[in-house]
Protein backbone atom coordinates (compact mmCIF):
# COMPACT_ATOMS: atom_id res chain seq x y z
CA UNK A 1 118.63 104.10 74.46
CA UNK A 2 115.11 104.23 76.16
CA UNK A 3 114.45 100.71 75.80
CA UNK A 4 114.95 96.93 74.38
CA UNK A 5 113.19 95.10 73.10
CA UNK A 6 113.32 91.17 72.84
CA UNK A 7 110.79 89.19 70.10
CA UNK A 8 112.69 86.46 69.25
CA UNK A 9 112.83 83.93 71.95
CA UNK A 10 114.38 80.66 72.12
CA UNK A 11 112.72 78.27 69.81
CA UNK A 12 111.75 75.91 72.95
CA UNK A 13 111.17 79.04 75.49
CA UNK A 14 107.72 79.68 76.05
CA UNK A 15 108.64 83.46 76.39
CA UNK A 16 107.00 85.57 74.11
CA UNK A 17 108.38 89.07 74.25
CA UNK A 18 110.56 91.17 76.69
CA UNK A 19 111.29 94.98 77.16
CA UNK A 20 113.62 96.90 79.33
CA UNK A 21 112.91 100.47 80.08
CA UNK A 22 114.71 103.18 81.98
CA UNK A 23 112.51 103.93 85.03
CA UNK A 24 110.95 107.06 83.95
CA UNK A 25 107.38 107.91 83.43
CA UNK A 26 107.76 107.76 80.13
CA UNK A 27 108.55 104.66 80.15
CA UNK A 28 104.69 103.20 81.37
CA UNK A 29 102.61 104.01 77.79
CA UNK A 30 105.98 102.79 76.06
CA UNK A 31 105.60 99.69 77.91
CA UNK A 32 101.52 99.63 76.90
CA UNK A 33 102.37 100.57 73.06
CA UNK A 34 105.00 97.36 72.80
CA UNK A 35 103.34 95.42 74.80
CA UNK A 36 100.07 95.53 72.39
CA UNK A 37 102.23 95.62 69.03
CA UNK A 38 104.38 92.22 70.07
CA UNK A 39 101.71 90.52 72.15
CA UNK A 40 99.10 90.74 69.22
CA UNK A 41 100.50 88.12 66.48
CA UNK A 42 100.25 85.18 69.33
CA UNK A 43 96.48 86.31 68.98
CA UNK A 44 95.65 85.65 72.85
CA UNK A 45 91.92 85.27 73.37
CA UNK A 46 92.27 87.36 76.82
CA UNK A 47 91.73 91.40 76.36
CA UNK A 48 95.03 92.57 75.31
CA UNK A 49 93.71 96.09 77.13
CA UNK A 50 93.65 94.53 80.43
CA UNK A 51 96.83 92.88 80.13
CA UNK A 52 98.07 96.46 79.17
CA UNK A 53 95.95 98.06 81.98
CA UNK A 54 97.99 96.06 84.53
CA UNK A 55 101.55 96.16 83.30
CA UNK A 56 100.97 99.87 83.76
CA UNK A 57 100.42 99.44 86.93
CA UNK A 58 103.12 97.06 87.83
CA UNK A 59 105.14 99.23 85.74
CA UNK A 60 104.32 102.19 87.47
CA UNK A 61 105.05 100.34 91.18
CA UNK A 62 108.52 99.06 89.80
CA UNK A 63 109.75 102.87 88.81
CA UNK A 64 107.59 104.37 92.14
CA UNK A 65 109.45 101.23 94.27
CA UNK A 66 112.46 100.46 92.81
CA UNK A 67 115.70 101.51 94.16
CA UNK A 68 119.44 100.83 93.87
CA UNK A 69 123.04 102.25 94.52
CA UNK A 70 123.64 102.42 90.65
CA UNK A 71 121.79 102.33 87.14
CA UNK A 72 118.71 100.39 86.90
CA UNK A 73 116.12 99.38 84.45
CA UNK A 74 112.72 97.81 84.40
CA UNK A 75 112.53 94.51 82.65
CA UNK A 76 108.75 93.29 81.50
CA UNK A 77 108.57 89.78 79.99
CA UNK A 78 105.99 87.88 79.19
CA UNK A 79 105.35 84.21 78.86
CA UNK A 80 103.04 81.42 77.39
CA UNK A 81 102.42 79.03 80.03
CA UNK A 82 100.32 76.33 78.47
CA UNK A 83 97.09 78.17 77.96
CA UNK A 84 97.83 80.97 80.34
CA UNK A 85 99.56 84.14 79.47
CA UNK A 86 102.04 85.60 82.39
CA UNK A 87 103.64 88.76 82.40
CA UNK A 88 106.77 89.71 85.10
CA UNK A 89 107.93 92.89 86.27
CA UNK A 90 110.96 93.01 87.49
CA UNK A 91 112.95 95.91 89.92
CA UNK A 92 115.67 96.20 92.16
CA UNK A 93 113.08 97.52 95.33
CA UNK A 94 112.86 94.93 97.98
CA UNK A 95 110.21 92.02 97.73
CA UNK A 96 108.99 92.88 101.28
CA UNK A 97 108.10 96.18 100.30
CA UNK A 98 105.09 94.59 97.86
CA UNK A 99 102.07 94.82 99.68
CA UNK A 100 98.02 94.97 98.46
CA UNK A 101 96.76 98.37 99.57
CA UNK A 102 92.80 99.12 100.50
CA UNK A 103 92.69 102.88 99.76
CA UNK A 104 90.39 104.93 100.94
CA UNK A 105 87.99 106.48 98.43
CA UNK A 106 90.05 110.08 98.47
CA UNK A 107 93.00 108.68 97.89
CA UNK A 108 94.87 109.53 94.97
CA UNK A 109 97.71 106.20 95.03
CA UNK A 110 97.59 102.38 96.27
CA UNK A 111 95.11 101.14 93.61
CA UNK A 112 97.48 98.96 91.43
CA UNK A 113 97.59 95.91 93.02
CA UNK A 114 94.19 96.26 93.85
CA UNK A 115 93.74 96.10 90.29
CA UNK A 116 95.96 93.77 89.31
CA UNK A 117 94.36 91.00 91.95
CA UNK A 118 90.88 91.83 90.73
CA UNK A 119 91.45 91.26 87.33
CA UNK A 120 94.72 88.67 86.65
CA UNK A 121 93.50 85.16 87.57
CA UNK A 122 96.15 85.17 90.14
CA UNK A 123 99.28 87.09 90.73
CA UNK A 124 102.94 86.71 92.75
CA UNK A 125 105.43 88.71 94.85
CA UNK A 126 109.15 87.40 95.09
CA UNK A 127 112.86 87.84 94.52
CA UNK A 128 113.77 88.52 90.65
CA UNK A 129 116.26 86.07 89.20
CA UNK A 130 117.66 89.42 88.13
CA UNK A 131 117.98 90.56 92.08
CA UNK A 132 115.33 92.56 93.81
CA UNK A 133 111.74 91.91 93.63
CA UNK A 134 109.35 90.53 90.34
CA UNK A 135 105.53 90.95 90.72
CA UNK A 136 103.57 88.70 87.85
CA UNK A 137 99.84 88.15 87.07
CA UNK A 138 98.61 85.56 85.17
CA UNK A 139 95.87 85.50 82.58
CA UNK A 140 94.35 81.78 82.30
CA UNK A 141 92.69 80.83 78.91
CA UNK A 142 94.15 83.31 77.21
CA UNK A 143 94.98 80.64 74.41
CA UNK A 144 92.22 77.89 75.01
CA UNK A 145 92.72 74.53 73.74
């Protein structure tokens, strides 16, 4: 199985959708295609291409990053936080290891982060309830009241 997916939360979760995907490459548009198809009937007033933008990034970083002894997956999730849409990537790479690049303009790597701070609201580094690392972004107003 390449991946999971999860659209039927908890009646009193505010999660909204979850994946888990091998870490191959081909696992970054899967994660854009789902994302779009299960994120779209919340209808979020944020661009659903930018949220899709940077889960391929994070995506990207978890399967580039990640590392462990045995088997591993990437999980995605993705909340509603009151108005605010937030979206976790999770790995088993060290938290540490997380870091905002400044690329020079020849470089071909290092620009995720970089993208995902310029256009999430704000975003967060830390140990995965899972075990390893989650990096999340959040989207305010992406349901206004």
């Amino acid at each position: 199985m390449a991946f999971m997916i999860d659209r039927y939360p908890c009646e009193d979760s505010p999660r909204l959708g979850a994946m888990i995907l091998h870490p191959t490459p081909e696992s970054v548009p899967r994660a854009r295609r789902w994302f779009r198809k299960f994120i779209v009937p919340y209808s979020p007033a944020c661009s659903i291409d930018d949220c899709a933008l940077l889960i391929s990034e994070l995506v990207t970083n978890a399967i580039r990053y990640g590392q462990a002894d045995e088997t591993w997956v990437v999980r995605v999730e993705w909340f509603r936080d009151g108005g605010s849409l937030r979206v976790e990537v999770h790995n088993p790479g060290a938290p540490a290891a997380v870091r905002l690049c400044k690329p020079d303009a020849d470089d071909a790597h290092g620009r995720g982060l970089l993208l995902v701070d310029s256009i999430a609201d704000s975003w967060h580094c830390g140990p995965s309830r899972f075990g390893g690392t989650v990096v999340s972004f959040v989207v305010a107003d992406a349901w206004p009241s």
